[in-house]
Protein backbone atom coordinates (compact mmCIF):
# COMPACT_ATOMS: atom_id res chain seq x y z
CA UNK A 1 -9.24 80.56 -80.75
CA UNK A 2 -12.74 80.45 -82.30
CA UNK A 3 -14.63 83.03 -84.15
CA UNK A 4 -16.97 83.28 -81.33
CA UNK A 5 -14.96 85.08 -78.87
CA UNK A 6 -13.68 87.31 -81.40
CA UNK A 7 -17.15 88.99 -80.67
CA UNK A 8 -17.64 91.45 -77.57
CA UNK A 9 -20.68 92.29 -75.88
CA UNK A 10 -21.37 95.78 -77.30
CA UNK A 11 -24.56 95.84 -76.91
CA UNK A 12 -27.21 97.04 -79.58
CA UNK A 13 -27.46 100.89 -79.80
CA UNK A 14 -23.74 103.18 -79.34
CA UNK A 15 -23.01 106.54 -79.93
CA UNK A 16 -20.69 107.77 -82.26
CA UNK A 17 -18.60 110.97 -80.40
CA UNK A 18 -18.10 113.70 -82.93
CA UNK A 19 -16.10 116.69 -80.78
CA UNK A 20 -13.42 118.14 -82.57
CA UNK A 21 -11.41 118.21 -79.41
CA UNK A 22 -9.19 115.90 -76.95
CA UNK A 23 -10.50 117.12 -74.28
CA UNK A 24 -14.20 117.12 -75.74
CA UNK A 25 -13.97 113.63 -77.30
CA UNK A 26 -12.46 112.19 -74.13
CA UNK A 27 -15.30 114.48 -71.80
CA UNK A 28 -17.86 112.96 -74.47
CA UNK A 29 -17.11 109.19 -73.72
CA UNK A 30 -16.13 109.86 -69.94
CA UNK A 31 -19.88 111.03 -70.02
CA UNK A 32 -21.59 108.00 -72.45
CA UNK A 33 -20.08 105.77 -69.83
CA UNK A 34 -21.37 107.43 -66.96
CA UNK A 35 -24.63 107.20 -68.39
CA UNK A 36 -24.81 103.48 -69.41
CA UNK A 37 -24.37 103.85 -72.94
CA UNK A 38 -22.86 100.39 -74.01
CA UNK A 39 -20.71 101.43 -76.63
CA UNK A 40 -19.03 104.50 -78.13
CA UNK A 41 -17.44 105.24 -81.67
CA UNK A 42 -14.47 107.46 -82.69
CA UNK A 43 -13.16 108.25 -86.25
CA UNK A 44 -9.84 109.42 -87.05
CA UNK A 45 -10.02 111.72 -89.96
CA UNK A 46 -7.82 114.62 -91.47
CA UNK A 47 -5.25 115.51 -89.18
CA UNK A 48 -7.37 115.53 -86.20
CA UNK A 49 -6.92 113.99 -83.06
CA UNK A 50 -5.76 110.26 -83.63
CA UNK A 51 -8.71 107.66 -81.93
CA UNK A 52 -5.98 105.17 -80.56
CA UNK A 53 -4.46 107.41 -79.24
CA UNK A 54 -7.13 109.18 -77.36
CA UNK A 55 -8.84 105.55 -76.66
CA UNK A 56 -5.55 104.97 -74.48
CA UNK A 57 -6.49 107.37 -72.00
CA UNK A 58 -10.27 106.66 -72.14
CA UNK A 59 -9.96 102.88 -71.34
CA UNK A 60 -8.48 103.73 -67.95
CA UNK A 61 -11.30 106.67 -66.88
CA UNK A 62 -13.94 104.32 -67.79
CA UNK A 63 -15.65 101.51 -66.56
CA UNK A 64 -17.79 99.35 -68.91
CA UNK A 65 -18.51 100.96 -71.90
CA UNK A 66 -16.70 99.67 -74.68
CA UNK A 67 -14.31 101.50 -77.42
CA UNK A 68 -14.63 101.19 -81.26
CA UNK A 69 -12.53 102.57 -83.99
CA UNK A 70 -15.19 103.66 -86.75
CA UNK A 71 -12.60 104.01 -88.94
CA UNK A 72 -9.34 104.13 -88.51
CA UNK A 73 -7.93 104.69 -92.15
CA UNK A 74 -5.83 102.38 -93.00
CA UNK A 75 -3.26 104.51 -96.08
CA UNK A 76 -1.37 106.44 -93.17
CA UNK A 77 -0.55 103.62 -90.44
CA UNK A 78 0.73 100.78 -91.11
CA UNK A 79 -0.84 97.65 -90.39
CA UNK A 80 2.22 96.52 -88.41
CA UNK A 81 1.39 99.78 -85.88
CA UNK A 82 -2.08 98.66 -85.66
CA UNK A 83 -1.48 95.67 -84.28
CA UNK A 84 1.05 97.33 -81.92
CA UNK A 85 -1.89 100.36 -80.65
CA UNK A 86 -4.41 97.09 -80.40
CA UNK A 87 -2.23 95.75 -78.19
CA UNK A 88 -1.92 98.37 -75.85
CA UNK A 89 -5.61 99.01 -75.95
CA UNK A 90 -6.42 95.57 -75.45
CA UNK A 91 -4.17 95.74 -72.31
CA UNK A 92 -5.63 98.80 -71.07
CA UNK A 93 -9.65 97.55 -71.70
CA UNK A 94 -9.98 93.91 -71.47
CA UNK A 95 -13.09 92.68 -73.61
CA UNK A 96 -14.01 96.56 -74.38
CA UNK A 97 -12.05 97.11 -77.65
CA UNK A 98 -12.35 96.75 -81.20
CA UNK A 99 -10.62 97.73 -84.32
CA UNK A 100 -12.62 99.50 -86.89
CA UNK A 101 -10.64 99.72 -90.19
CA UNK A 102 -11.38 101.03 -93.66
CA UNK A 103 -9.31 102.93 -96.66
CA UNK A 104 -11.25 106.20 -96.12
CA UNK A 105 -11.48 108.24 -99.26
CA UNK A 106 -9.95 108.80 -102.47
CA UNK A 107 -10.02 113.33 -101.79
CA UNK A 108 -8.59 112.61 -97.94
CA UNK A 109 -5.70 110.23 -98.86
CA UNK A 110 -4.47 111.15 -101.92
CA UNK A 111 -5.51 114.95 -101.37
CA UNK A 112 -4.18 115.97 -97.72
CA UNK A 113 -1.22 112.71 -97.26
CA UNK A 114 -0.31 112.16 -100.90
CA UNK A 115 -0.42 108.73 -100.61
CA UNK A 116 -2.01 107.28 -103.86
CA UNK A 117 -5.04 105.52 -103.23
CA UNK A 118 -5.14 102.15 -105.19
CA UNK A 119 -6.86 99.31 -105.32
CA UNK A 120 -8.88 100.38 -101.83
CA UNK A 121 -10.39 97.28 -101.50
CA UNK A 122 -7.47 94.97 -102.64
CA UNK A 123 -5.12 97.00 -99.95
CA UNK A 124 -7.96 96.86 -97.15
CA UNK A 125 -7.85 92.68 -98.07
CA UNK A 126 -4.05 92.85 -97.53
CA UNK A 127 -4.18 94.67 -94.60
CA UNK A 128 -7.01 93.21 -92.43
CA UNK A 129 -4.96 89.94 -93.11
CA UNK A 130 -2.14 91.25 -91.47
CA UNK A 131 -4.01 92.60 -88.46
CA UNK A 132 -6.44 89.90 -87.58
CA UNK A 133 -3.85 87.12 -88.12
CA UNK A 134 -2.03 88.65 -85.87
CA UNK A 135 -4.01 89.75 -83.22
CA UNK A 136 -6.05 86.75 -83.01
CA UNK A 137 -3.55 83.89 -84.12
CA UNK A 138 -0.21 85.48 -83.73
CA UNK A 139 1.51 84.28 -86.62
CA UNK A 140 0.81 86.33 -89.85
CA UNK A 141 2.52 86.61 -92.89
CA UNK A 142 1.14 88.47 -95.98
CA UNK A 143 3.20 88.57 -99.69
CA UNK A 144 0.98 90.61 -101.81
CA UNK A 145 0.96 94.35 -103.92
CA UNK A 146 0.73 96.51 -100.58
CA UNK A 147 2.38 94.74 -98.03
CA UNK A 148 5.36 92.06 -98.12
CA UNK A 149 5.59 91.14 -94.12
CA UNK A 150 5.71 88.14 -91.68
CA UNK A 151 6.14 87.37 -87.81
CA UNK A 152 4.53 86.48 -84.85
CA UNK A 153 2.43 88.29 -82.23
CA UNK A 154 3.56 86.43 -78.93
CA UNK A 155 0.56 86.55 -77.13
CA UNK A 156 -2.86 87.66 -79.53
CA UNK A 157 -5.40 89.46 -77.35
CA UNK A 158 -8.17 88.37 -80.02
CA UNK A 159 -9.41 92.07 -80.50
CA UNK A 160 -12.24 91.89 -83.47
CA UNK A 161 -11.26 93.68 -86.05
CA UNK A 162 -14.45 94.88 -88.71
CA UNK A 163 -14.37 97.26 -91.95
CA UNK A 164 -15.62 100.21 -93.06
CA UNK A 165 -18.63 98.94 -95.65
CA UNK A 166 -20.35 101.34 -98.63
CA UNK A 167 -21.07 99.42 -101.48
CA UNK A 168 -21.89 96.00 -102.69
CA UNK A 169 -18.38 94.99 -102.96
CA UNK A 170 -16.98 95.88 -99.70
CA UNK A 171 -19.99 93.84 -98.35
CA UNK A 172 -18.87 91.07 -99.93
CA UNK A 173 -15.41 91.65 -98.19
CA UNK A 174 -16.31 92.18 -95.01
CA UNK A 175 -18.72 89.23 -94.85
CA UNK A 176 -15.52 87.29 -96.51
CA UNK A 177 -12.79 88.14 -94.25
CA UNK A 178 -13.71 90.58 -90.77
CA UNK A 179 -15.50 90.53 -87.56
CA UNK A 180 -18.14 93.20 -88.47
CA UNK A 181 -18.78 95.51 -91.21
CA UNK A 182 -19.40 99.47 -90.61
CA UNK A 183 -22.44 101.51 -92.39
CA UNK A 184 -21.86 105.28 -92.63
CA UNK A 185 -25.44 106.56 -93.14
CA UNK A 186 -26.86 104.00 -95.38
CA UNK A 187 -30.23 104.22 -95.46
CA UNK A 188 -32.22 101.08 -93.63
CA UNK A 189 -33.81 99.99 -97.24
CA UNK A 190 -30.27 99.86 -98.39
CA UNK A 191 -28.81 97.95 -95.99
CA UNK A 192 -31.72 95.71 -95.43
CA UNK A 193 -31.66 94.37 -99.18
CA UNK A 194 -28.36 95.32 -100.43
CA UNK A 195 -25.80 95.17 -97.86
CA UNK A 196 -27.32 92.44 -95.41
CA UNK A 197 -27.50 89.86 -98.51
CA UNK A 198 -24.27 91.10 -99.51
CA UNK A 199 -22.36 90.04 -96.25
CA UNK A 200 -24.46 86.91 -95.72
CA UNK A 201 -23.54 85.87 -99.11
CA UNK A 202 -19.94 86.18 -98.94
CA UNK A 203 -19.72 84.59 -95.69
CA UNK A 204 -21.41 81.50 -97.03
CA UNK A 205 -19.46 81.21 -99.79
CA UNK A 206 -16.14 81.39 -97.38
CA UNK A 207 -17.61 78.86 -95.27
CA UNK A 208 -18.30 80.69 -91.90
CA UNK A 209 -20.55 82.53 -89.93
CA UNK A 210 -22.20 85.92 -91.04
CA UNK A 211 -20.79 88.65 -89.37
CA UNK A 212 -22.45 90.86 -86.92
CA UNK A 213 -23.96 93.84 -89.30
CA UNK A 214 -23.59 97.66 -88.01
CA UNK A 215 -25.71 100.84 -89.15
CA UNK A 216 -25.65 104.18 -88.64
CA UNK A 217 -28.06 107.02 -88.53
CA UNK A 218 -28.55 110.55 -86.76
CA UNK A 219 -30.60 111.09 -84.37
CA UNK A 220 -32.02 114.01 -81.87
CA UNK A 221 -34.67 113.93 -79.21
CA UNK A 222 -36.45 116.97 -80.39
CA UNK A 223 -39.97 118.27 -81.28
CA UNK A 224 -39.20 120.68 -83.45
CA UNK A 225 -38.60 118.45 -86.76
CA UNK A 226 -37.52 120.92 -88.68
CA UNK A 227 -34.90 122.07 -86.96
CA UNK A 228 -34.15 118.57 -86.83
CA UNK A 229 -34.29 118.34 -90.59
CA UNK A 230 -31.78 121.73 -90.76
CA UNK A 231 -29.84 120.59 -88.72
CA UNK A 232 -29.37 116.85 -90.39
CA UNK A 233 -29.14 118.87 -93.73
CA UNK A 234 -26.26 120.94 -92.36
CA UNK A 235 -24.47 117.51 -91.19
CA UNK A 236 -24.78 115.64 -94.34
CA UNK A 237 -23.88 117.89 -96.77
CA UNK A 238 -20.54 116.98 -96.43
CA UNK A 239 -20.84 112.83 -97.47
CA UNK A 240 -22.64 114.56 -100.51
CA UNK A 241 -19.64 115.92 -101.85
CA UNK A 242 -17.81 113.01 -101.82
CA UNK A 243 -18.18 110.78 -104.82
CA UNK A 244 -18.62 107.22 -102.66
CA UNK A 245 -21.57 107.92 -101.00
CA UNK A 246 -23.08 109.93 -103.70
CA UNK A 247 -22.65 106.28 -105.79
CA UNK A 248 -24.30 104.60 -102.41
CA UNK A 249 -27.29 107.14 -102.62
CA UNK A 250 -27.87 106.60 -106.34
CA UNK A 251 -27.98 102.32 -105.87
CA UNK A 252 -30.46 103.03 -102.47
CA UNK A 253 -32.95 105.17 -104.88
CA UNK A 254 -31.84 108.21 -104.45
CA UNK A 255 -30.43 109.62 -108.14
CA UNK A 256 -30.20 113.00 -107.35
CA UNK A 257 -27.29 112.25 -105.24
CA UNK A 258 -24.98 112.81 -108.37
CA UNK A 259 -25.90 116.56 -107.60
CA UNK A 260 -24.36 116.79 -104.42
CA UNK A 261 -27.38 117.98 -103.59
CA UNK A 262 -28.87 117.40 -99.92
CA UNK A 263 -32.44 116.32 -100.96
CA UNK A 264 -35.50 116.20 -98.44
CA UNK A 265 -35.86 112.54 -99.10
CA UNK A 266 -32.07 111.82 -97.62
CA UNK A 267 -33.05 113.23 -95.15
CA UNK A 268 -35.70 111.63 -94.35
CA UNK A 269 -33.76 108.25 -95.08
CA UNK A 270 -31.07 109.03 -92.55
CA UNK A 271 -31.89 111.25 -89.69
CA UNK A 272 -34.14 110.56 -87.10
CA UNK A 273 -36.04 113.04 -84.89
CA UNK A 274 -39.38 113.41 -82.84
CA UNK A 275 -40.39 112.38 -79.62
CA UNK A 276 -38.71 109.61 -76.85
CA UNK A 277 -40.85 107.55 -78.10
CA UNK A 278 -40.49 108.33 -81.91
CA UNK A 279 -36.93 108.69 -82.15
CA UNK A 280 -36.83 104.96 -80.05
CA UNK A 281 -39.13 103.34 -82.86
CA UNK A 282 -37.34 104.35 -85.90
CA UNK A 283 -33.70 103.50 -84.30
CA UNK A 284 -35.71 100.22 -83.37
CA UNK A 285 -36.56 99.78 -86.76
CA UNK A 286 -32.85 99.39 -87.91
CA UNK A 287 -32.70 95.95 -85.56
CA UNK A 288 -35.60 94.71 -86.47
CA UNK A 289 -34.69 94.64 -90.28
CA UNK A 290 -32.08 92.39 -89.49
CA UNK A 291 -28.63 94.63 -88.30
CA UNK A 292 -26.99 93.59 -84.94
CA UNK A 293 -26.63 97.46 -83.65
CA UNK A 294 -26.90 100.80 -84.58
CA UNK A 295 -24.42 103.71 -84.41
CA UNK A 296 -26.16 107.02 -83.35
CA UNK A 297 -25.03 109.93 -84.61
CA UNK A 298 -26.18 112.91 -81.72
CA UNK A 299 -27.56 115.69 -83.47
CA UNK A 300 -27.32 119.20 -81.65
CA UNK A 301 -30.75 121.16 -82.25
CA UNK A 302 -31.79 124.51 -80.39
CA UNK A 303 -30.24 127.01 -78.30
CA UNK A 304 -29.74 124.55 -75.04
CA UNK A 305 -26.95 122.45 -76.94
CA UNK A 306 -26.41 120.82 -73.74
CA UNK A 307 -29.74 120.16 -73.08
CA UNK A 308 -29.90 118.36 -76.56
CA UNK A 309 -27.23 116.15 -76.62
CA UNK A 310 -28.20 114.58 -72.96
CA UNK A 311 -31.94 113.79 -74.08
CA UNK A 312 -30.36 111.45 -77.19
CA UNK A 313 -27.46 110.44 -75.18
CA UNK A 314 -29.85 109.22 -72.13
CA UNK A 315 -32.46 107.63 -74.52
CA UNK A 316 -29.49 105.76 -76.73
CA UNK A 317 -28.19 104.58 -72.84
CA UNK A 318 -31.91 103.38 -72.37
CA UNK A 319 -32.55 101.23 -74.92
């Protein structure tokens, strides 16, 4: 099968569903696709609800939009069950399904499962093998450090399958040996001259086609910028803690990212607010420095929370 049609028609702008709920992630996308939104994102993290799982019952109340794992960590499942979920979800959504992989973080893996996190990027090499061989070829085998497998996927679906990207090196991989590589707010400098070059790089040197390059940002239709700034504060100060994108900050020009510290200027770099018109320029901006689409983030600002999240959710479906 070639590369090409390992690509879907995503779009250029999705929306990343953050709900802490089944019943509000699965209301969320029910909703996106109603609206014309093009795409929608889902990330399995902690022990919350599993984005597989939940995609299995979204593919049959939607229509068009289509499904991404943004990430799925890899540690927990094995990339044997991957392929088996893909599968089903490939089944279920013809041409509306990718696999979004990546080895989450060092706190979450080894903290809450146990499960010691070595070599991430040698184990995600391993294990994106396994997956893509077999979901696009059928026949995979892999003998290495993580994994020591081999068989044959009867009949591959050809489900893309892209990675989780933060720094310099997973670039490299992703432009190597996936379909697409994931940005978790990365500011647009940094993936413009960092990452892009990165991925393109690799790529050449493997002797194929760049793959398709994906930010990420938050965004809120709202006047009131600094509620938009409180409330972008509020949301990031989470990736500050953790000691990956803190090292991501500090190579995009932020140093006082060591801190942990939520600075004005990051911000600035990765939350967008304003006007229609505003908010569609700066997400604009992220396509026009060279990514393929842009994962938005739907901040909540004010008292109307439902009020908020339709004027980003309507604009994303509008672009």
């Amino acid at each position: 099968m070639p590369e090409s049609l390992y690509r879907i028609d995503a779009g250029r702008y999705g929306v990343a569903v953050h709900e802490t709920t089944v019943v509000g992630q699965l209301a969320a996308i029910e909703c996106a696709d109603r609206l014309g939104v093009r795409s929608v994102w889902l990330t399995t993290g902690g022990v919350g609800p599993d984005a597989l799982t939940l995609f299995g019952a979204a593919a049959v109340r939607t229509s068009q939009i289509v499904l991404n794992t943004g990430i799925t960590p890899t540690y927990p499942r094995h990339p044997l069950v991957a392929v088996q979920q893909a599968q089903v979800l490939a089944a279920l959504a013809p041409g509306r399904f990718r696999l979004g992989l990546g080895p989450s973080h060092r706190a979450g893996i080894e903290g809450m499962y146990g499960i010691p996190y070595d070599r991430p990027l040698g184990h995600l090499r391993e294990y994106v093998t396994i997956v893509r061989s077999a979901l696009q070829k059928g026949p995979f085998e892999q003998r290495g450090r993580s994994y020591n497998v081999a068989g044959r996927l009867a009949d591959p679906p050809g489900v893309p399958v892209l990675i989780s990207a933060l720094r310099p090196a997973s670039w490299e991989l992703a432009g190597e040996i996936s379909d697409g590589a994931l940005a978790w707010i990365c500011p647009l400098p940094f993936l413009r001259d960092v990452a892009a070059p990165a991925l393109a790089r690799a790529a050449r040197s493997a002797g194929r086609e760049r793959p398709p390059l994906v930010g990420h940002c938050f965004a809120a239709v709202e006047a009131d910028l600094s509620a938009v700034h409180a409330a972008g504060r509020d949301r990031l100060g989470f990736y500050l803690r953790a000691p990956n994108y803190q090292e991501m900050f500090v190579q995009a020009g932020f140093p006082d990212a060591r801190s942990g510290v939520v600075t004005d200027e990051i911000v600035d770099a990765v939350v967008v607010g304003g006007t229609e018109r505003q908010v569609a320029d700066r997400l604009g901006a992220y396509l026009t420095a060279g990514l393929d689409e842009l994962i938005v983030s739907t901040l909540i600002v004010g008292d109307d929370r439902v009020a908020s999240y339709d004027r980003t959710m309507r604009l994303v479906a509008s672009l």
